[in-house]
Protein backbone atom coordinates (compact mmCIF):
# COMPACT_ATOMS: atom_id res chain seq x y z
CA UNK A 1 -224.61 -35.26 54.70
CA UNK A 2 -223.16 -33.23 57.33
CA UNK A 3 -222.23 -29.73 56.31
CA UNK A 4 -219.40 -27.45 58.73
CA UNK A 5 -220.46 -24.21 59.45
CA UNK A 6 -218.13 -21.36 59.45
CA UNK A 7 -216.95 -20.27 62.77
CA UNK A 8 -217.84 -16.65 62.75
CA UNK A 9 -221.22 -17.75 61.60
CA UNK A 10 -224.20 -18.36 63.87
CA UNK A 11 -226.89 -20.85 62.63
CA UNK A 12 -230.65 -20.52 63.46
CA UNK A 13 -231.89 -23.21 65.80
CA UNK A 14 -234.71 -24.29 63.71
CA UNK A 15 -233.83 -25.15 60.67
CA UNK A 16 -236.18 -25.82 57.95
CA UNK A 17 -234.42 -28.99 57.00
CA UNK A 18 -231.90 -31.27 59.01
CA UNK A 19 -230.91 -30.29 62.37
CA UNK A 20 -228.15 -28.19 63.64
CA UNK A 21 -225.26 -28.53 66.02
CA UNK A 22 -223.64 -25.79 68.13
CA UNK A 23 -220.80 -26.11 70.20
CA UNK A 24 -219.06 -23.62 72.64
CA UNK A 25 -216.44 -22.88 74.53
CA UNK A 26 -217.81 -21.59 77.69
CA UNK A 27 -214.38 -19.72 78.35
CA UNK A 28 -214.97 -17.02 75.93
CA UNK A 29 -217.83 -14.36 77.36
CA UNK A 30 -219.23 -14.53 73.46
CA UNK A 31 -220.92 -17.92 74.17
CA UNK A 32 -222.30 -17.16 77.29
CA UNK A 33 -223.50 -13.88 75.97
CA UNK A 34 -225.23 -16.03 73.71
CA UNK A 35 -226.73 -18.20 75.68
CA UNK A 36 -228.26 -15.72 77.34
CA UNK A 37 -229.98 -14.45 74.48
CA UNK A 38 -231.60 -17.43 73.45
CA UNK A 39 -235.29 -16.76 73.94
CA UNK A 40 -236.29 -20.05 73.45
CA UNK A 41 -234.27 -21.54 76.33
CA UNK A 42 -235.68 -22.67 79.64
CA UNK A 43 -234.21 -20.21 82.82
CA UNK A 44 -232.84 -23.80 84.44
CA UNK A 45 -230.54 -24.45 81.50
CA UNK A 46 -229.57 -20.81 81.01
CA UNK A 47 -227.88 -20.60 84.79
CA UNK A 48 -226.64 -24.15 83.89
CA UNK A 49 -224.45 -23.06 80.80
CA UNK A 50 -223.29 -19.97 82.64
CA UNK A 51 -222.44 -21.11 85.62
CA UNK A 52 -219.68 -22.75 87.14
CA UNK A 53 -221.67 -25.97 88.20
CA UNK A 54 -219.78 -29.08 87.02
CA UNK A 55 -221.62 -31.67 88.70
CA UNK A 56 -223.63 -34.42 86.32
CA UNK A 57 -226.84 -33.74 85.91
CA UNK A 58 -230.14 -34.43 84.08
CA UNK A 59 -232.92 -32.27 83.62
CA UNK A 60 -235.96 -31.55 80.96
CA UNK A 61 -238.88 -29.89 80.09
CA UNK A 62 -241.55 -31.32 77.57
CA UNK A 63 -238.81 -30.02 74.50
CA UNK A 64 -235.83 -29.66 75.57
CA UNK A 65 -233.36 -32.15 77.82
CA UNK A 66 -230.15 -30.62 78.86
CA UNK A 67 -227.51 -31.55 81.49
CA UNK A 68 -223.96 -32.15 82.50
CA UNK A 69 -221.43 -35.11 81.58
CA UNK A 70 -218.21 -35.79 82.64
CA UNK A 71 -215.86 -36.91 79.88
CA UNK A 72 -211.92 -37.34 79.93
CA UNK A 73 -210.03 -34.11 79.16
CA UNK A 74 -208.10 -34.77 75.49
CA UNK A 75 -204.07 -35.22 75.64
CA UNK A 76 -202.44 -35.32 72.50
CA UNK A 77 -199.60 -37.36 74.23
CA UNK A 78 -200.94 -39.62 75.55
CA UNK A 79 -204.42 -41.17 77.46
CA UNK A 80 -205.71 -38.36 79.95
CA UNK A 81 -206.87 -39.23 83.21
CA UNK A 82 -208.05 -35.87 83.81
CA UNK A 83 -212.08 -35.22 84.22
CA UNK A 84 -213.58 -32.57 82.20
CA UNK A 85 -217.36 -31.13 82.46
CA UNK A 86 -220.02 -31.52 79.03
CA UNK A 87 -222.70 -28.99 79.06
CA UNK A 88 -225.51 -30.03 76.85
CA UNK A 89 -228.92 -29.02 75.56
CA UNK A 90 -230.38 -31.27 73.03
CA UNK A 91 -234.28 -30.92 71.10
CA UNK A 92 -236.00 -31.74 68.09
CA UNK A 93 -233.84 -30.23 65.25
CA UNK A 94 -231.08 -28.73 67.71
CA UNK A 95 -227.88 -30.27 69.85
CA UNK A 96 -226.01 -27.49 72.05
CA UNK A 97 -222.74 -28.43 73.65
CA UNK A 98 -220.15 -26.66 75.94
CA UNK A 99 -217.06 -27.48 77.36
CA UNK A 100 -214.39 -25.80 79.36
CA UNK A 101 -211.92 -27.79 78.72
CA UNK A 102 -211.17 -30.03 75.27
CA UNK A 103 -212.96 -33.04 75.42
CA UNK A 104 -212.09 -36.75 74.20
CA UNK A 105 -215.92 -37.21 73.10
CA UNK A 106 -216.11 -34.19 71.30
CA UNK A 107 -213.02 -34.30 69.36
CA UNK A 108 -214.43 -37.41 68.28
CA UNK A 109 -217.62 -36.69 67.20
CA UNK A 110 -216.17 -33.94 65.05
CA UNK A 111 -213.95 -36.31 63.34
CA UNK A 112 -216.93 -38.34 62.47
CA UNK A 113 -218.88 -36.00 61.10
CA UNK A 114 -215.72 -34.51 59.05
CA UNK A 115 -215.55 -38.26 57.79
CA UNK A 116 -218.97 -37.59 56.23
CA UNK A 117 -221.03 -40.21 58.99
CA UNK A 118 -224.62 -39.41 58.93
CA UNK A 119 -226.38 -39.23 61.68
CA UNK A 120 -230.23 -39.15 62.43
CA UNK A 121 -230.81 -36.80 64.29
CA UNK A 122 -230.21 -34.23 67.31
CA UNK A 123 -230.82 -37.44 70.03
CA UNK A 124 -228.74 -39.60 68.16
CA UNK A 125 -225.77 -37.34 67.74
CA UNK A 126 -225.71 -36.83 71.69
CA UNK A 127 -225.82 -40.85 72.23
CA UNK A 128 -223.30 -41.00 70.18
CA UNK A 129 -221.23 -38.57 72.16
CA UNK A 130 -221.83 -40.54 75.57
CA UNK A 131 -221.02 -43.49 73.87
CA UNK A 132 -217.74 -42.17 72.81
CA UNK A 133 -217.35 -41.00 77.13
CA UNK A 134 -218.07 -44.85 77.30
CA UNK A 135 -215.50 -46.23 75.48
CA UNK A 136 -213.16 -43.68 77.08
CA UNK A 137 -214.00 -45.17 80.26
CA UNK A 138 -213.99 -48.68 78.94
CA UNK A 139 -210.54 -48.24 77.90
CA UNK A 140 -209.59 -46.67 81.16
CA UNK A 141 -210.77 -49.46 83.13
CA UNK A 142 -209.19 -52.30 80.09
CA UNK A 143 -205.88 -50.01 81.30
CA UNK A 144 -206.77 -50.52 85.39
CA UNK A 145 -207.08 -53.64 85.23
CA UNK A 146 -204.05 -54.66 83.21
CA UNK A 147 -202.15 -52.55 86.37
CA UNK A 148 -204.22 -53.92 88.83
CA UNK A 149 -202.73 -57.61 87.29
CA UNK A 150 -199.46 -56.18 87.23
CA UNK A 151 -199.34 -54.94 90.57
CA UNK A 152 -201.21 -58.56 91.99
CA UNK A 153 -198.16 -60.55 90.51
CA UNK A 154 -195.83 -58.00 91.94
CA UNK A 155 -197.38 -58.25 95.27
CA UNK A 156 -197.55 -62.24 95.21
CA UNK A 157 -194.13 -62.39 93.93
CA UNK A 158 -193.30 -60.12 97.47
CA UNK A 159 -191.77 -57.51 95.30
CA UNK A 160 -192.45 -54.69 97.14
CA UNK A 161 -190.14 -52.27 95.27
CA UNK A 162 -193.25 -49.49 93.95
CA UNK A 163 -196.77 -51.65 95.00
CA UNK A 164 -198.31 -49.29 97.68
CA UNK A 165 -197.81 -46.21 94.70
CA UNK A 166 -199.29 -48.08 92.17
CA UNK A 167 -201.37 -49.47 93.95
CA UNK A 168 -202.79 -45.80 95.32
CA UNK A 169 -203.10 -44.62 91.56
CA UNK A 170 -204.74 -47.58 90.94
CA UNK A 171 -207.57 -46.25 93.74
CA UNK A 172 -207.31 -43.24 92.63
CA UNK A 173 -208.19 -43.37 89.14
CA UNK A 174 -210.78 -46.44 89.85
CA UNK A 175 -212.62 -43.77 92.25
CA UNK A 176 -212.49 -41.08 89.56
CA UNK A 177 -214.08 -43.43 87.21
CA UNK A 178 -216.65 -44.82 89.51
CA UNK A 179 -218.03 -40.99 89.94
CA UNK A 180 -217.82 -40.28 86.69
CA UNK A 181 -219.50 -43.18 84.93
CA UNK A 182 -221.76 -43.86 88.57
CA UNK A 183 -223.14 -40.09 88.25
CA UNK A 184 -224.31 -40.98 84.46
CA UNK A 185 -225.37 -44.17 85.67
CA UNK A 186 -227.95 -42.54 88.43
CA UNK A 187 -228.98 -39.79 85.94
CA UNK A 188 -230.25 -42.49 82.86
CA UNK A 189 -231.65 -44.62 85.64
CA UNK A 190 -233.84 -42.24 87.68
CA UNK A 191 -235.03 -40.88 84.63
CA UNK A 192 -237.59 -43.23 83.45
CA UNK A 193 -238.79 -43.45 87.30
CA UNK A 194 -239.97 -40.67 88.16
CA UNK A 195 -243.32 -38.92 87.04
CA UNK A 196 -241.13 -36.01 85.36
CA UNK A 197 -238.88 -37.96 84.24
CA UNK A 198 -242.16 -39.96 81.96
CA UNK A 199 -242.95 -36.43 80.49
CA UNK A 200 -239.74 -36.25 79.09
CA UNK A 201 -239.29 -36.64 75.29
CA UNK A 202 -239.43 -39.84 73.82
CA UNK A 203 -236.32 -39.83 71.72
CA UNK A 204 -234.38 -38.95 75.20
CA UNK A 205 -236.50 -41.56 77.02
CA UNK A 206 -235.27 -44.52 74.66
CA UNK A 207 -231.66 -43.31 74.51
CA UNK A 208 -231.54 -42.75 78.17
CA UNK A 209 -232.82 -46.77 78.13
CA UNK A 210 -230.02 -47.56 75.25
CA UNK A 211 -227.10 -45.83 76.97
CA UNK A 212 -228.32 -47.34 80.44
CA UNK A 213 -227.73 -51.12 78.92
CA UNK A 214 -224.42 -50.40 78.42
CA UNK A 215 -223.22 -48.30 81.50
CA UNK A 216 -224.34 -50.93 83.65
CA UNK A 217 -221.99 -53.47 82.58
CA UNK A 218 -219.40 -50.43 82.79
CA UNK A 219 -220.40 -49.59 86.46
CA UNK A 220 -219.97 -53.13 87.10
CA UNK A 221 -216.62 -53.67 86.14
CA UNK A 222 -215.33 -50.02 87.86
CA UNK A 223 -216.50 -51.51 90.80
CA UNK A 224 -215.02 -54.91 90.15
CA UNK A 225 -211.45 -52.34 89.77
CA UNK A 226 -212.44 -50.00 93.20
CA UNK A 227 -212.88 -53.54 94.98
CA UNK A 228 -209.78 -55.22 93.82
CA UNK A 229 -207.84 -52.48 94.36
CA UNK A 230 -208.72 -51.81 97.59
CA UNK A 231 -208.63 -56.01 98.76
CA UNK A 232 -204.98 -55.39 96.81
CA UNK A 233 -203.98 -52.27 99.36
CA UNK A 234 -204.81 -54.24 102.07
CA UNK A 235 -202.86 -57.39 100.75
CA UNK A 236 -200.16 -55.25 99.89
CA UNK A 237 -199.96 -53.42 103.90
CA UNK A 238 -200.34 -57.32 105.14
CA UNK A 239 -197.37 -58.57 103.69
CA UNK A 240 -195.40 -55.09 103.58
CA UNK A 241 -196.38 -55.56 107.95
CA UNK A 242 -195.41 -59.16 107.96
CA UNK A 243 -192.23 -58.28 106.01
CA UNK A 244 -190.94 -55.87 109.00
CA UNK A 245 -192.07 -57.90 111.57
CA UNK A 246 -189.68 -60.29 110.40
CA UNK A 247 -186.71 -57.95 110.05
CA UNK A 248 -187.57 -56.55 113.13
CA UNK A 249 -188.04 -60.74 115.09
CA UNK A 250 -183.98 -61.14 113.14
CA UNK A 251 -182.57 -57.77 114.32
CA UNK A 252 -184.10 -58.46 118.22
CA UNK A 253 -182.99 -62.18 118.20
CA UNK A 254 -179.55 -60.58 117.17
CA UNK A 255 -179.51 -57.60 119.59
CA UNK A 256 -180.44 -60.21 122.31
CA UNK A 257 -177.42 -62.46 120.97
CA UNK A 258 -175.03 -59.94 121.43
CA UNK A 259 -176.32 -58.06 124.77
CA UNK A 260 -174.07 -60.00 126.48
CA UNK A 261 -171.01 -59.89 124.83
CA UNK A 262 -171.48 -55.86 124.44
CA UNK A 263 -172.03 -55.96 128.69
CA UNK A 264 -168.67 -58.32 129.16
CA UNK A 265 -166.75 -55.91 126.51
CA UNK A 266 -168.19 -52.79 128.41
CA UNK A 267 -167.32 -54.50 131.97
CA UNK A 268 -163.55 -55.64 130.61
CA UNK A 269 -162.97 -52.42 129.23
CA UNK A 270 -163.64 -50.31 132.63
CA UNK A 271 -159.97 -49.09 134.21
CA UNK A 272 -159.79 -50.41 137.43
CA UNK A 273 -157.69 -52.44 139.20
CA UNK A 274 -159.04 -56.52 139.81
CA UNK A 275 -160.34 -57.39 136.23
CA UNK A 276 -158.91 -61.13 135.55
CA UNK A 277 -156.85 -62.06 132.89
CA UNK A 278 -155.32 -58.36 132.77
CA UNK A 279 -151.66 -59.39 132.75
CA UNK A 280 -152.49 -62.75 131.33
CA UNK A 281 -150.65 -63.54 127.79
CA UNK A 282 -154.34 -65.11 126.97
CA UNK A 283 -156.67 -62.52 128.56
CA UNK A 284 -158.12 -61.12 125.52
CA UNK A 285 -158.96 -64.85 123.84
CA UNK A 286 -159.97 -65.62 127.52
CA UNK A 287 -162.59 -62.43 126.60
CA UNK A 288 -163.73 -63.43 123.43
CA UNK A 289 -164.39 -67.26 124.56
CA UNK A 290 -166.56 -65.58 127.52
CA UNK A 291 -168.71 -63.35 124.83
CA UNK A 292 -168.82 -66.27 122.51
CA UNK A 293 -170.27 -68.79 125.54
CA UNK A 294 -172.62 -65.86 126.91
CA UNK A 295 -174.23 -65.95 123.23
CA UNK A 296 -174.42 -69.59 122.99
CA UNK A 297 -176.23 -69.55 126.64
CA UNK A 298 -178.61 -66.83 125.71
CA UNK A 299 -179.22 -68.73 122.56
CA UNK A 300 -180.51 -71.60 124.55
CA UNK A 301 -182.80 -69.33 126.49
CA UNK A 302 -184.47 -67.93 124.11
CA UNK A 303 -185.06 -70.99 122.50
CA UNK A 304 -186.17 -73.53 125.98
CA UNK A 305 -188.95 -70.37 125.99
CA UNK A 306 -190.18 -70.87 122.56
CA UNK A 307 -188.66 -66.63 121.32
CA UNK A 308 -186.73 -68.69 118.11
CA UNK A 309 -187.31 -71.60 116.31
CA UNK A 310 -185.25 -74.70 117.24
């Protein structure tokens, strides 16, 4: 049964019974000034946890496997889209986590352990935790491609009214995810291949293999998104292309139509002396039947050369 330990209290990290878990926020100097204390603690994951490295990574030593996640900031509100950095050391009887910035995962594994869940062990606790970044992502891309549908039928429909934005979040969020749940995806898959990586402890070893089943269904379908998306942009500057061509084929068929009658206007209204029909009762219907023929005549122009449809 899990048991919460007061917040002013420190707990040893090798407990006689159980295992413990300690998590910090790296943006008070007491943590760090902690970490640095820690004896026990390889030199690689000390300058990990203290510095301002955010990029996912996975390293070990024969005890201890730490690294860096990204998980989705947490928003009360509503679903975050932001990207936050998970700092984690785990061992045999210990789990050590650090954030910047609150975390979806970790909000959730403290409301399972509050609910009384037990868990196994140090390992299993920090599977659990990806899992939870995961389904984060799995809902994000559920959420993508429910837009990306939206958008399609939009697009089809040739409703251009907000497609290229959407559209462009759409990317934007689909590349966000591809890093995030691609850098987790290289970590768990190099880790087994390398000579290192087989000295690493079992219990990561076979989670690394458990969470790497799953994440490559994930990394599937955030490409699936990235490529949609992107075949959608291009669909979406096609017809938005094709759309002003055609306004732009209407308004020069019309400028051409009325060249003519704009020259005859501009020549009839010059003052000087020899213009016909200038002290005729009929001149100016004389006028408009001259514009009106000059448009029918260039009308048959453009069409004997194939400009406008017949």
């Amino acid at each position: 049964m899990p048991t919460l330990i007061a917040r002013e209290a420190v707990p040893g990290v090798d407990p006689s019974e159980g295992f413990v878990w300690i998590h910090l926020d790296l943006v008070h100097s007491r943590a760090k000034a902690w970490i640095t204390e820690q004896s026990w603690l390889p030199a690689a994951a000390e300058d990990m946890f203290v510095s301002p490295e955010s990029h996912q990574r996975l390293d070990h030593s024969s005890e201890l496997a730490w690294g860096i996640a990204h998980d989705l900031v947490r928003d009360i509100a509503s679903d975050s889209d932001l990207v936050g950095a998970l700092y984690w050391i785990v061992g045999e009887r210990l789990l050590v986590t650090g954030r910047r910035d609150a975390l979806q995962s970790i909000r959730l594994a403290a409301d399972a352990l509050n609910r009384g869940e037990a868990v196994e062990g140090p390992v299993a606790l920090f599977e659990q935790i990806i899992e939870y970044i995961i389904d984060d992502v799995t809902r994000a891309v559920v959420r993508l491609m429910d837009e990306t549908d939206s958008v399609e039928d939009h697009v089809l429909a040739d409703r251009f009214d907000d497609a290229p934005a959407r559209v462009g979040a759409v990317r934007r969020m689909a590349v966000l995810l591809h890093r995030q749940i691609g850098g987790v995806h290289l970590l768990f898959c190099r880790l087994p291949r390398t000579h290192s990586g087989r000295q690493a402890p079992e219990e990561v070893k076979a989670a690394a293999a458990r969470l790497l089943q799953r994440i490559d269904g994930l990394h599937h379908d955030v490409q699936s998104v990235q490529d949609r998306a992107r075949l959608l942009q291009d669909e979406t500057t096609a017809r938005t292309a094709s759309q002003t061509n055609r306004q732009l084929y209407v308004l020069s068929i019309l400028t051409a139509l009325f060249m003519p009658a704009t020259f005859i206007t501009g020549l009839f209204g010059i003052n000087v002396k020899g213009l016909p029909w200038m002290e005729h009762d009929l001149g100016a219907f004389f006028v408009a039947l001259t514009c009106i023929g000059a448009a029918l005549l260039t009308l048959i122009l453009l069409r004997r050369r194939g400009i406008i449809g017949g």
